[in-house]
Protein backbone atom coordinates (compact mmCIF):
# COMPACT_ATOMS: atom_id res chain seq x y z
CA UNK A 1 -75.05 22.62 -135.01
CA UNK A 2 -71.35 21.53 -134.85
CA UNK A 3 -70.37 18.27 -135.66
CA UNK A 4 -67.48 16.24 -135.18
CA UNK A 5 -66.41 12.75 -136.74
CA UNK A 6 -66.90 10.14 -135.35
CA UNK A 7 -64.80 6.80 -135.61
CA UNK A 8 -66.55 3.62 -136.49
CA UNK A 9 -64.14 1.18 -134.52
CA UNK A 10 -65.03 3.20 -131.30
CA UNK A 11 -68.68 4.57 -131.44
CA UNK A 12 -71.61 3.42 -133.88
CA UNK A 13 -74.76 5.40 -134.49
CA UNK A 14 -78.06 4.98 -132.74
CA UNK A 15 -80.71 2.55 -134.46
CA UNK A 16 -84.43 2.58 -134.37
CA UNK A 17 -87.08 0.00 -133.80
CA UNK A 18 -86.51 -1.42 -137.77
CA UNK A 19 -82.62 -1.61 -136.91
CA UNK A 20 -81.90 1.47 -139.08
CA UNK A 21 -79.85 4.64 -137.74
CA UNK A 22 -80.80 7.90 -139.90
CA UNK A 23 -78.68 8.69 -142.64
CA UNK A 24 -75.32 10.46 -141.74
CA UNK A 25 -72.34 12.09 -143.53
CA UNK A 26 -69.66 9.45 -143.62
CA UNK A 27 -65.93 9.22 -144.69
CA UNK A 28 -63.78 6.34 -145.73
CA UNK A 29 -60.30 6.41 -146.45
CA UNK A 30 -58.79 6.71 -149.88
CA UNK A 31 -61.77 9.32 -151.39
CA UNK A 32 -61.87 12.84 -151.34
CA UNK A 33 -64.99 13.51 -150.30
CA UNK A 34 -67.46 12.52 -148.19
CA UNK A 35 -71.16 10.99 -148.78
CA UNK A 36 -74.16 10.12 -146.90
CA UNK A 37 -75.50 6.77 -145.82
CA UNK A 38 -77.12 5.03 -142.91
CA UNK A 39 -76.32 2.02 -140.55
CA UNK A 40 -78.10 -1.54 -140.37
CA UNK A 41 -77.60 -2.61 -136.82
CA UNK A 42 -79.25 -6.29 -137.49
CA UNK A 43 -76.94 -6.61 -140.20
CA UNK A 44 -73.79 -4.62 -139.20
CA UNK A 45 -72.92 -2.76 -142.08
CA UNK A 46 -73.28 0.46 -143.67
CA UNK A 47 -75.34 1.35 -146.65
CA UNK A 48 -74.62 4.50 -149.01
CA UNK A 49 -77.72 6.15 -150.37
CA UNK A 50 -76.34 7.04 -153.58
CA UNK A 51 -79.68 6.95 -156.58
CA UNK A 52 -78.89 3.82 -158.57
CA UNK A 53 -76.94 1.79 -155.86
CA UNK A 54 -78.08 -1.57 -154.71
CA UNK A 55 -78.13 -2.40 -150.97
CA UNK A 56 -74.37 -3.24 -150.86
CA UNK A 57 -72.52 -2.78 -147.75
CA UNK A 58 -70.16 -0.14 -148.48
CA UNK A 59 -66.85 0.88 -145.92
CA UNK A 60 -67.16 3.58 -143.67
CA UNK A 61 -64.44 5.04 -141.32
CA UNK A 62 -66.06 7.85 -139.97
CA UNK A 63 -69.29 9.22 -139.45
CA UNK A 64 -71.24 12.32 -138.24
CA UNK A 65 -74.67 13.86 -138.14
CA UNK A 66 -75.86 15.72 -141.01
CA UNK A 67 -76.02 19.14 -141.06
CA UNK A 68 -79.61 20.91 -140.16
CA UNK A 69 -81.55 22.09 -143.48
CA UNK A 70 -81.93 25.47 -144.17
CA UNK A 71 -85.18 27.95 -143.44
């Protein structure tokens, strides 16, 4: 599966019936790498699922899906 980033300002994820979309690669600008975290619809803002992180909106630029897991 190919995928291609996404912009923020022009297309946001899908959300389910809790308001939650399922957690995608994501980019911001100014770091040099990218991390995974998932979108609150209700709220509007992103959350990173990084272990030991509270449930602070962080910035996102871009976003796409994650990859498939291997076999």
């Amino acid at each position: 599966m190919t995928s291609k980033w996404k912009e923020t300002s022009k297309q946001l994820p899908e959300c389910n019936a809790q308001h939650e979309s399922d957690y995608l690669l994501c980019a911001t600008m100014g770091l040099d790498a990218p991390f995974v975290a998932w979108f609150n619809c209700k709220k509007d803002k992103w959350i990173a699922a990084l272990a030991g992180t509270s449930n602070d909106a962080v910035a996102v630029t871009h976003w796409q899906e994650l990859p498939e897991m291997p076999a």
